[in-house]
PDB file of N, CA and C in Angstrom:
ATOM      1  N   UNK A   1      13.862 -17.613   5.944  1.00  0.00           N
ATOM      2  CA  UNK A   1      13.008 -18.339   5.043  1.00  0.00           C
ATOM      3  C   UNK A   1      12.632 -17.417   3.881  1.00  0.00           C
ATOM      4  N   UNK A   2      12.326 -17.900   2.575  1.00  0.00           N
ATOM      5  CA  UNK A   2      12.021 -17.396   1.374  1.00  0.00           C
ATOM      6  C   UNK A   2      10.858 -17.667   1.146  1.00  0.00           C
ATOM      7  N   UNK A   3       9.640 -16.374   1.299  1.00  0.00           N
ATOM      8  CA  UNK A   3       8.689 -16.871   0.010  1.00  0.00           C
ATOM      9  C   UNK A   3       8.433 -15.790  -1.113  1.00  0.00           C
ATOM     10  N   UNK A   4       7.397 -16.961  -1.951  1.00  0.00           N
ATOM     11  CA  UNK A   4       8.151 -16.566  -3.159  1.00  0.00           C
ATOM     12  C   UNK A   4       6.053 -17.026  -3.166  1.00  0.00           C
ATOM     13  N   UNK A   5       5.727 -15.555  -3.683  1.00  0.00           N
ATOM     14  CA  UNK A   5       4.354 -15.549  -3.878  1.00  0.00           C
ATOM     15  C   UNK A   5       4.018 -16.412  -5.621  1.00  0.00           C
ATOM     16  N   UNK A   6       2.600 -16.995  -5.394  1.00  0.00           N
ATOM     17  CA  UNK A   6       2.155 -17.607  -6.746  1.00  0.00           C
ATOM     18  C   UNK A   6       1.586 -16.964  -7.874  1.00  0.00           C
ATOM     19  N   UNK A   7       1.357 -16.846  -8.777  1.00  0.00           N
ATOM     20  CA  UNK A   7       0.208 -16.600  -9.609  1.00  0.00           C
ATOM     21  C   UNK A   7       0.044 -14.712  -9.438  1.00  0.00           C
ATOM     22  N   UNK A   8      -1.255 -14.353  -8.820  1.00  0.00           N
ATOM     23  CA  UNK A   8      -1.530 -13.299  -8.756  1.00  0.00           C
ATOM     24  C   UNK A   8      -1.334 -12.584  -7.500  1.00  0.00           C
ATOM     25  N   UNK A   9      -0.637 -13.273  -6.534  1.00  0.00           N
ATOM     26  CA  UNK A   9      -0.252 -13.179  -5.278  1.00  0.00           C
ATOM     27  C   UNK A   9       0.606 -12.207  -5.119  1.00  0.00           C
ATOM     28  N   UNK A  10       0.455 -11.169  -3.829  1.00  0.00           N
ATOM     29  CA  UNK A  10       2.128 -10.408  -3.806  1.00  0.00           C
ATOM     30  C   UNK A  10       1.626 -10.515  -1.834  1.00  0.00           C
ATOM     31  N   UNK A  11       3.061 -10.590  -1.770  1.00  0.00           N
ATOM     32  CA  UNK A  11       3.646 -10.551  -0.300  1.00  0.00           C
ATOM     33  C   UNK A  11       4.093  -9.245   0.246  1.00  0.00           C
ATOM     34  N   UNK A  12       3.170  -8.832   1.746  1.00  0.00           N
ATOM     35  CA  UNK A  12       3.638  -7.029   1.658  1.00  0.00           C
ATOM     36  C   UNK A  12       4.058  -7.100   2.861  1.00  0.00           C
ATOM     37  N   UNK A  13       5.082  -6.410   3.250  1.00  0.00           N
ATOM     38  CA  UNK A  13       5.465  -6.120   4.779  1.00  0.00           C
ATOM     39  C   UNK A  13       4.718  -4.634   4.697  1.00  0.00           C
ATOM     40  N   UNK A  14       4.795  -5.158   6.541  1.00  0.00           N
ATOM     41  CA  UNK A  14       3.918  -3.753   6.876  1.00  0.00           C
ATOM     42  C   UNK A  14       5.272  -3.018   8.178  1.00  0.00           C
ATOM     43  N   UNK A  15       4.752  -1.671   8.442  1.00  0.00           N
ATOM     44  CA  UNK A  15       5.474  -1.083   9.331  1.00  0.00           C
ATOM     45  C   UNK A  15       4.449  -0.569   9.801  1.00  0.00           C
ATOM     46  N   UNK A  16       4.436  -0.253  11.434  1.00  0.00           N
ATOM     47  CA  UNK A  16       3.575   0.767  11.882  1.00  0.00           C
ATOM     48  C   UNK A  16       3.977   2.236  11.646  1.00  0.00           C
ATOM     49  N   UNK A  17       2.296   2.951  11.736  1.00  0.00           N
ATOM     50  CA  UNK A  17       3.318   4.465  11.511  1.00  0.00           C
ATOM     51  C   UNK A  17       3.549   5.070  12.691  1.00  0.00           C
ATOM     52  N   UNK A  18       4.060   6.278  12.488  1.00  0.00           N
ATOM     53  CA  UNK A  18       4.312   7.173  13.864  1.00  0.00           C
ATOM     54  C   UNK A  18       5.291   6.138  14.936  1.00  0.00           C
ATOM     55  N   UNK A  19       6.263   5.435  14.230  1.00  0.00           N
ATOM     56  CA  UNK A  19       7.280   5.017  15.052  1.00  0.00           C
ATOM     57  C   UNK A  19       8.760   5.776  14.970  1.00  0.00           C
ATOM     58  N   UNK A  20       9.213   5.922  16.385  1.00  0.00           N
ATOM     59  CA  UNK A  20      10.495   7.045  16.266  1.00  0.00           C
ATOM     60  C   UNK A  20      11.370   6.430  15.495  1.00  0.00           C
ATOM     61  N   UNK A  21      12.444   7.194  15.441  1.00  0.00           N
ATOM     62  CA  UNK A  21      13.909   6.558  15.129  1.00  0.00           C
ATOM     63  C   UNK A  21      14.009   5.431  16.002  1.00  0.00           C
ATOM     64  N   UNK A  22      14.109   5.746  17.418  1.00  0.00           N
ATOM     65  CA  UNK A  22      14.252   4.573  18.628  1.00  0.00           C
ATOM     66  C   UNK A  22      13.632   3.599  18.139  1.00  0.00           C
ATOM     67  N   UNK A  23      12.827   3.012  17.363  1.00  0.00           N
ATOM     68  CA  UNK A  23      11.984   2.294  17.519  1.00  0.00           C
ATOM     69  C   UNK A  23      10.424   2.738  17.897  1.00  0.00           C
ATOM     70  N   UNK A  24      10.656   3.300  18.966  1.00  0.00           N
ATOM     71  CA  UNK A  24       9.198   3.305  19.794  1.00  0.00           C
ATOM     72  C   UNK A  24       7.865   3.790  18.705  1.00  0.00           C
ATOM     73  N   UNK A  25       6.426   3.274  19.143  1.00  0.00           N
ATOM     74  CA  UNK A  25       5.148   3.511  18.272  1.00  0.00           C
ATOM     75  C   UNK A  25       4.397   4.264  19.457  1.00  0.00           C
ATOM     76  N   UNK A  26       3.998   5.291  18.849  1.00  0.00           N
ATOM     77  CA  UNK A  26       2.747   6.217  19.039  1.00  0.00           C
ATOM     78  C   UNK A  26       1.631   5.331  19.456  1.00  0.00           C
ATOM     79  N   UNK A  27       1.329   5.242  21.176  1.00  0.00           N
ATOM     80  CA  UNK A  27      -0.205   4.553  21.457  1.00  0.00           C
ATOM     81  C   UNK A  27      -0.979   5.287  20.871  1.00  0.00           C
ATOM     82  N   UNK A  28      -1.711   6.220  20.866  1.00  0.00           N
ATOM     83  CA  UNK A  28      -2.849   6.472  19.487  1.00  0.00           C
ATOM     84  C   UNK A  28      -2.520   6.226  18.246  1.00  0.00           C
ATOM     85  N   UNK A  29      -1.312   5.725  17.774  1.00  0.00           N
ATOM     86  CA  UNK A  29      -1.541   5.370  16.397  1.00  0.00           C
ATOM     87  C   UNK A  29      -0.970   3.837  16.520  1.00  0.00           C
ATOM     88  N   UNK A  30      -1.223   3.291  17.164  1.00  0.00           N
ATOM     89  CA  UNK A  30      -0.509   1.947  17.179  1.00  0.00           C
ATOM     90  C   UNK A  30      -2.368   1.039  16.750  1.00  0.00           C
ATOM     91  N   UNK A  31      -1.773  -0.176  16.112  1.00  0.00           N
ATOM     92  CA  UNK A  31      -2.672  -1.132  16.294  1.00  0.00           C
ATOM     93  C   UNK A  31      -3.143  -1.150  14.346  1.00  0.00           C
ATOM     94  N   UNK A  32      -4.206  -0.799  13.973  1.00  0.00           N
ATOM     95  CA  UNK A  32      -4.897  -1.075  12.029  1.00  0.00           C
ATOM     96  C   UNK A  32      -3.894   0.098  11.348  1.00  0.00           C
ATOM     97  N   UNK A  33      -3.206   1.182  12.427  1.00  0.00           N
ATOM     98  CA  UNK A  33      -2.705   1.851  11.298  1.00  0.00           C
ATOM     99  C   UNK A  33      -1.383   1.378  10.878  1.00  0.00           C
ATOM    100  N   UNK A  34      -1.424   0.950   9.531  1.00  0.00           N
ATOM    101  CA  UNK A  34      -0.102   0.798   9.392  1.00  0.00           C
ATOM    102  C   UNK A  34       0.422   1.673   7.564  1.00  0.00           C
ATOM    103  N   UNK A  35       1.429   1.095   7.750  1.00  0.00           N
ATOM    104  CA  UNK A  35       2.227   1.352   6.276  1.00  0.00           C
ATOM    105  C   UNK A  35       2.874   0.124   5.667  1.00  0.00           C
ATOM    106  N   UNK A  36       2.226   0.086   3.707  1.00  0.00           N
ATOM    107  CA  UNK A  36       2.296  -1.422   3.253  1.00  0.00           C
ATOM    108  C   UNK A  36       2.980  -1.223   2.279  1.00  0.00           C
ATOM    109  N   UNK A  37       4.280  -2.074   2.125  1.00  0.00           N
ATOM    110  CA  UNK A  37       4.935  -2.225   1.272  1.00  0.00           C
ATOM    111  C   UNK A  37       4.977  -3.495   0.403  1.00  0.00           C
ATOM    112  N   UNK A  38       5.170  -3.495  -0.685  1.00  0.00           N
ATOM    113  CA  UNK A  38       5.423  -4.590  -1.589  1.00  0.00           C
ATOM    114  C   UNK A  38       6.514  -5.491  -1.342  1.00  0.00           C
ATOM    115  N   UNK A  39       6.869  -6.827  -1.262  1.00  0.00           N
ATOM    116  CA  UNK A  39       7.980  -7.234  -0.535  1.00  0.00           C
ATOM    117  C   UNK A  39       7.998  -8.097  -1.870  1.00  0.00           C
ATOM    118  N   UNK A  40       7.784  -8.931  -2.516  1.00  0.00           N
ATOM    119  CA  UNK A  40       7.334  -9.880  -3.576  1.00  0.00           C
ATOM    120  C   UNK A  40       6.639 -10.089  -4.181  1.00  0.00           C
ATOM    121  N   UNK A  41       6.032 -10.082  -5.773  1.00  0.00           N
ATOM    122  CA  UNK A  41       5.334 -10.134  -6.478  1.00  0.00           C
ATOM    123  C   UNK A  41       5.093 -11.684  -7.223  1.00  0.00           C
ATOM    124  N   UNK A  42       3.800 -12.675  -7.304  1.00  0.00           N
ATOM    125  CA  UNK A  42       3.686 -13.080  -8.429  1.00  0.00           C
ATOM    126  C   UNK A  42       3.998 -13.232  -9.610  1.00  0.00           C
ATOM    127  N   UNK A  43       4.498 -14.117 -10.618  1.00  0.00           N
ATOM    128  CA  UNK A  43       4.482 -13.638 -11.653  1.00  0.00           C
ATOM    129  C   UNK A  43       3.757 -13.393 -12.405  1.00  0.00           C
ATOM    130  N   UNK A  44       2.598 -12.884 -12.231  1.00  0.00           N
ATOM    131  CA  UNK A  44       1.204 -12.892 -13.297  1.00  0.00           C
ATOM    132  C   UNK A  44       0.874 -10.857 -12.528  1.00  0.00           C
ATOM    133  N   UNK A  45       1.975 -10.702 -11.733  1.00  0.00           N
ATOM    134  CA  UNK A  45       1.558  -9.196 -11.007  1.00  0.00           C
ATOM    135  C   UNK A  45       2.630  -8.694 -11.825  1.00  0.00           C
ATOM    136  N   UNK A  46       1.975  -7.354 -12.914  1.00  0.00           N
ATOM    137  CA  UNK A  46       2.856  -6.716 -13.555  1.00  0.00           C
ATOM    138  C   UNK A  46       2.743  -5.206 -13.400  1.00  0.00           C
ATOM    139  N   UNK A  47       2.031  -4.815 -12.654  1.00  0.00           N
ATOM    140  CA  UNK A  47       1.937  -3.371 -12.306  1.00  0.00           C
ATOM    141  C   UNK A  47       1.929  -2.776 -11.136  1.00  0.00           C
ATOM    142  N   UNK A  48       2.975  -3.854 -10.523  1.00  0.00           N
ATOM    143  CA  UNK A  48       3.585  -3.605  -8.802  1.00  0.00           C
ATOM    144  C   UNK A  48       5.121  -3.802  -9.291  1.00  0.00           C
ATOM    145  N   UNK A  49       5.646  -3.194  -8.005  1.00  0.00           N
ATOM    146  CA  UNK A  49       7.196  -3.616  -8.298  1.00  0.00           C
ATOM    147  C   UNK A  49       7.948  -3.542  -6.072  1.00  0.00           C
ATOM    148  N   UNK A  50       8.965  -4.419  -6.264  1.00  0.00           N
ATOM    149  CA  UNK A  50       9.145  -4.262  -4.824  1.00  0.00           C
ATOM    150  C   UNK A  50       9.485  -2.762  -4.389  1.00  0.00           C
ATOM    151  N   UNK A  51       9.138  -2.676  -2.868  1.00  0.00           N
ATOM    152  CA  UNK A  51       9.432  -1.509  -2.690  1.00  0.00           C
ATOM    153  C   UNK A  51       8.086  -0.487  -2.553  1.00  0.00           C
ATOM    154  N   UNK A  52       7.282  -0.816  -3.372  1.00  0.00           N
ATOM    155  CA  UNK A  52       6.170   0.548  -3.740  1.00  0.00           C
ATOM    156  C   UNK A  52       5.325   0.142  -2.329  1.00  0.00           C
ATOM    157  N   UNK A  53       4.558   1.557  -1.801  1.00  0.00           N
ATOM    158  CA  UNK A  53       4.136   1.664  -0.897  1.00  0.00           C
ATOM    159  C   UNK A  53       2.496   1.691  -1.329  1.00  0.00           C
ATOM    160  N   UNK A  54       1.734   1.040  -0.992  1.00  0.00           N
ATOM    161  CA  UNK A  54       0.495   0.662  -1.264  1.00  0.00           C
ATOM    162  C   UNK A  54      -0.783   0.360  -0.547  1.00  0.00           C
ATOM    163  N   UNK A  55      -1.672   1.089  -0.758  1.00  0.00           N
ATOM    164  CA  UNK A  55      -3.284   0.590   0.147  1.00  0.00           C
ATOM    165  C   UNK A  55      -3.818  -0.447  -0.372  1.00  0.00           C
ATOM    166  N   UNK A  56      -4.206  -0.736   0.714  1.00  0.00           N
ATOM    167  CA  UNK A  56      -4.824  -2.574   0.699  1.00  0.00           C
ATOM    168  C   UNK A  56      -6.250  -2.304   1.430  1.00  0.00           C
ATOM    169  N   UNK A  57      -7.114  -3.250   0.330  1.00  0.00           N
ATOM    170  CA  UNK A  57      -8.562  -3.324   0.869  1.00  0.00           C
ATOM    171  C   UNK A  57      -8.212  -4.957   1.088  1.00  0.00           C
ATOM    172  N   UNK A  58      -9.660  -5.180   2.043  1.00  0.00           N
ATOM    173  CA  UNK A  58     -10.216  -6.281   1.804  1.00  0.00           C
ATOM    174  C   UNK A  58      -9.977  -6.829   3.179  1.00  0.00           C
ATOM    175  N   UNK A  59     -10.806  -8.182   4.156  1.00  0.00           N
ATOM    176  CA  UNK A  59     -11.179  -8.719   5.382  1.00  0.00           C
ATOM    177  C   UNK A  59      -9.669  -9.374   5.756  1.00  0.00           C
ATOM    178  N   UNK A  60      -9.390  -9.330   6.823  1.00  0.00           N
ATOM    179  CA  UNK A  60      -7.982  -9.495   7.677  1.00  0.00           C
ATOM    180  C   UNK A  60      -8.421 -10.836   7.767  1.00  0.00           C
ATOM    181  N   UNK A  61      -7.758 -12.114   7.408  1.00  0.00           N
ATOM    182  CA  UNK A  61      -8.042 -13.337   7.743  1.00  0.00           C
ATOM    183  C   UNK A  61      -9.014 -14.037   6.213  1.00  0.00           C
ATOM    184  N   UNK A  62      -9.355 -13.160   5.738  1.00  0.00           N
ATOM    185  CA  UNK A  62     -10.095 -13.732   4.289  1.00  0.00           C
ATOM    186  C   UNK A  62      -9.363 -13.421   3.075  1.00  0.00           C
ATOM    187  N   UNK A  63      -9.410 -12.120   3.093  1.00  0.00           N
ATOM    188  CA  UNK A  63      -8.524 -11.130   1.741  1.00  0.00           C
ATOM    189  C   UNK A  63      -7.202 -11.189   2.108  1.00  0.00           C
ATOM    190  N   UNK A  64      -6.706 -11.006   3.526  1.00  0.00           N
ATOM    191  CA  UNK A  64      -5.760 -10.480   3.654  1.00  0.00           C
ATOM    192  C   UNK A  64      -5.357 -11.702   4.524  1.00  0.00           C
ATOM    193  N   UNK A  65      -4.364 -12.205   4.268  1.00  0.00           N
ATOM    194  CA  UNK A  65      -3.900 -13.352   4.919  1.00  0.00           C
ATOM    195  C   UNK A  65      -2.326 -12.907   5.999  1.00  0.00           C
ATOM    196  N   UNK A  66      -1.696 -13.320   7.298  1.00  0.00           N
ATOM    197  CA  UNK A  66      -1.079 -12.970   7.837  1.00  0.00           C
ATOM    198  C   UNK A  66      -0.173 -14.404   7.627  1.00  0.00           C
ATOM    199  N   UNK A  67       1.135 -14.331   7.189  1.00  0.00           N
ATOM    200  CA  UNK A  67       2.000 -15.487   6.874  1.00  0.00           C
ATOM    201  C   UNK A  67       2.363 -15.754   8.592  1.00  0.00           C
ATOM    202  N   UNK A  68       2.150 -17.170   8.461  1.00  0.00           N
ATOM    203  CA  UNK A  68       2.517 -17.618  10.095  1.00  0.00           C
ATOM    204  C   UNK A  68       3.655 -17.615  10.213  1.00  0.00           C
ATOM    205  N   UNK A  69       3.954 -17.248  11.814  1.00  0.00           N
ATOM    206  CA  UNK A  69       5.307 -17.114  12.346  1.00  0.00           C
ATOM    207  C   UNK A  69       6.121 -15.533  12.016  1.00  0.00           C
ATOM    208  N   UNK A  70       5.077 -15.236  11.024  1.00  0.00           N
ATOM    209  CA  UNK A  70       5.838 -13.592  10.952  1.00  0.00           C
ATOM    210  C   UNK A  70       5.099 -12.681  11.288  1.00  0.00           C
ATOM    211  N   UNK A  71       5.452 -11.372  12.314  1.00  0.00           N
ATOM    212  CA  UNK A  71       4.117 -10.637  12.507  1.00  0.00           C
ATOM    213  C   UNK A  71       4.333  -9.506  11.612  1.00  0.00           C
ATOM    214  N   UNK A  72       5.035  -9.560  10.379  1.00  0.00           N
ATOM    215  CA  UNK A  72       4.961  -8.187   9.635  1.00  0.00           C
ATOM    216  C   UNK A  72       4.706  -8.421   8.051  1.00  0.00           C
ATOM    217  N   UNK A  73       4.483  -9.957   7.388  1.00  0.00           N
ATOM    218  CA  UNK A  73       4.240 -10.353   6.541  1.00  0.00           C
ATOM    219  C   UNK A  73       2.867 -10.888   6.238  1.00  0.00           C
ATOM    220  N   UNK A  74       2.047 -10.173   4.896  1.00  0.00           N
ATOM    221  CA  UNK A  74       1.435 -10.395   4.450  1.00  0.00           C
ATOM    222  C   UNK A  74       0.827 -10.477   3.353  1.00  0.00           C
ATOM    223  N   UNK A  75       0.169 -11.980   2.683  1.00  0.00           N
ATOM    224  CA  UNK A  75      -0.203 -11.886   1.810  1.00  0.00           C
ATOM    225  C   UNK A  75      -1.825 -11.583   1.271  1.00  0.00           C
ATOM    226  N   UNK A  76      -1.832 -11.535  -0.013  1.00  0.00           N
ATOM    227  CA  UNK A  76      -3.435 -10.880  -0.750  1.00  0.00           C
ATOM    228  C   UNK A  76      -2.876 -11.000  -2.426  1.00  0.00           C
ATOM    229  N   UNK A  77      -4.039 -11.055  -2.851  1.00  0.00           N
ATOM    230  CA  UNK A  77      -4.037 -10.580  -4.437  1.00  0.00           C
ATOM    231  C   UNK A  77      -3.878  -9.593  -4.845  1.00  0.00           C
ATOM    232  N   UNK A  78      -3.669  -9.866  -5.792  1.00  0.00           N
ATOM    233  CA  UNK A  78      -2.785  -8.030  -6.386  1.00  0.00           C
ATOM    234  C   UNK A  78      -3.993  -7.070  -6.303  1.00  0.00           C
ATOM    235  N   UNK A  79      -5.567  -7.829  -7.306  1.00  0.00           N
ATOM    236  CA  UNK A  79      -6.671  -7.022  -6.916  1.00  0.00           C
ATOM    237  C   UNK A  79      -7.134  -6.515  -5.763  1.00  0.00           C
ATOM    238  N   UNK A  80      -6.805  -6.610  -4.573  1.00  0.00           N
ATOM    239  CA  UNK A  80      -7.200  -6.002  -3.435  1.00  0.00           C
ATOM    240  C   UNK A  80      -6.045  -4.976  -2.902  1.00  0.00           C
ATOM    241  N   UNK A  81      -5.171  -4.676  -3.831  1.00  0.00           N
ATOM    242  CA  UNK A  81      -4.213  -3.382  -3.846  1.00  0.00           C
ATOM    243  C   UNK A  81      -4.993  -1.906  -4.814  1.00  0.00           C
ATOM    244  N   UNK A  82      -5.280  -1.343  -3.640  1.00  0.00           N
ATOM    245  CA  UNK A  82      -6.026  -0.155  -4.788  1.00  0.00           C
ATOM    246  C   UNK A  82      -5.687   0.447  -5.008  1.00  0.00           C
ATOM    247  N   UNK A  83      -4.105   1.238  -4.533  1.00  0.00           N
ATOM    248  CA  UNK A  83      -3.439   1.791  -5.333  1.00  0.00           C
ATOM    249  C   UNK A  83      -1.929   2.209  -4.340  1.00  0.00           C
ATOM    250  N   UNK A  84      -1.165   2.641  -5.265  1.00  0.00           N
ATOM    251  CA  UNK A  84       0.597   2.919  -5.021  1.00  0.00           C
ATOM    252  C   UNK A  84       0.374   4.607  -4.173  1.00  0.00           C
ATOM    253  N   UNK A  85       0.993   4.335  -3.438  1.00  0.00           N
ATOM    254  CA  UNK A  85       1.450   6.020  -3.134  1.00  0.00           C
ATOM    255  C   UNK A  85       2.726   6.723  -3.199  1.00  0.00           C
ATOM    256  N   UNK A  86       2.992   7.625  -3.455  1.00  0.00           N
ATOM    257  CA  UNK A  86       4.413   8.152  -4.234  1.00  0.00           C
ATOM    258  C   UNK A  86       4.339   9.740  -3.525  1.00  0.00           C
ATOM    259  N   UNK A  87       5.634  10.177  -3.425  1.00  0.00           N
ATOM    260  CA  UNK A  87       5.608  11.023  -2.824  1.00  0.00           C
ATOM    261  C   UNK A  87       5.403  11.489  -1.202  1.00  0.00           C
ATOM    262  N   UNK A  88       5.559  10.573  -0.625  1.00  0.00           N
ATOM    263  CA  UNK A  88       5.362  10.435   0.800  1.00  0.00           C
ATOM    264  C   UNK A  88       6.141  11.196   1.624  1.00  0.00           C
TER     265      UNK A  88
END
């Protein structure tokens, strides 16, 4: 399935961190920690681009919406992206 965010909307996949090559996730780091990527942008979002790795504020279920049926997709407004990280 394709989505294709609205307006000021961007769509971010997340990864957990501290997962091996195998797959496998770190029980102390499993669960809020994750890592957020840009997957789709709005067209009214001009200072994101796919790909960029990014912190996200804002309430899980209010700000931050979880697209149903996927457990690694999520959407929010571009304003509740506070900023890119580079160099990782």
């Amino acid at each position: 399935m394709i989505y294709v965010p609205r307006k000021d909307f961007v769509l971010l996949r997340t990864k957990p961190k501290g997962v091996t090559k195998a797959g496998l996730t770190f029980p102390d780091q499993a669960g809020e920690s994750r890592d957020w990527f840009v997957e789709r942008c709005g067209p009214e979002v001009t200072d994101l681009k796919v790909g960029d790795k990014v912190m996200v504020t804002g309430t899980f279920g209010v700000d931050v919406a979880q697209v149903l049926g996927e457990t690694s997709l999520f959407i929010t407004k571009a304003n509740n992206i506070l900023l890119t990280i580079e160099g990782d």
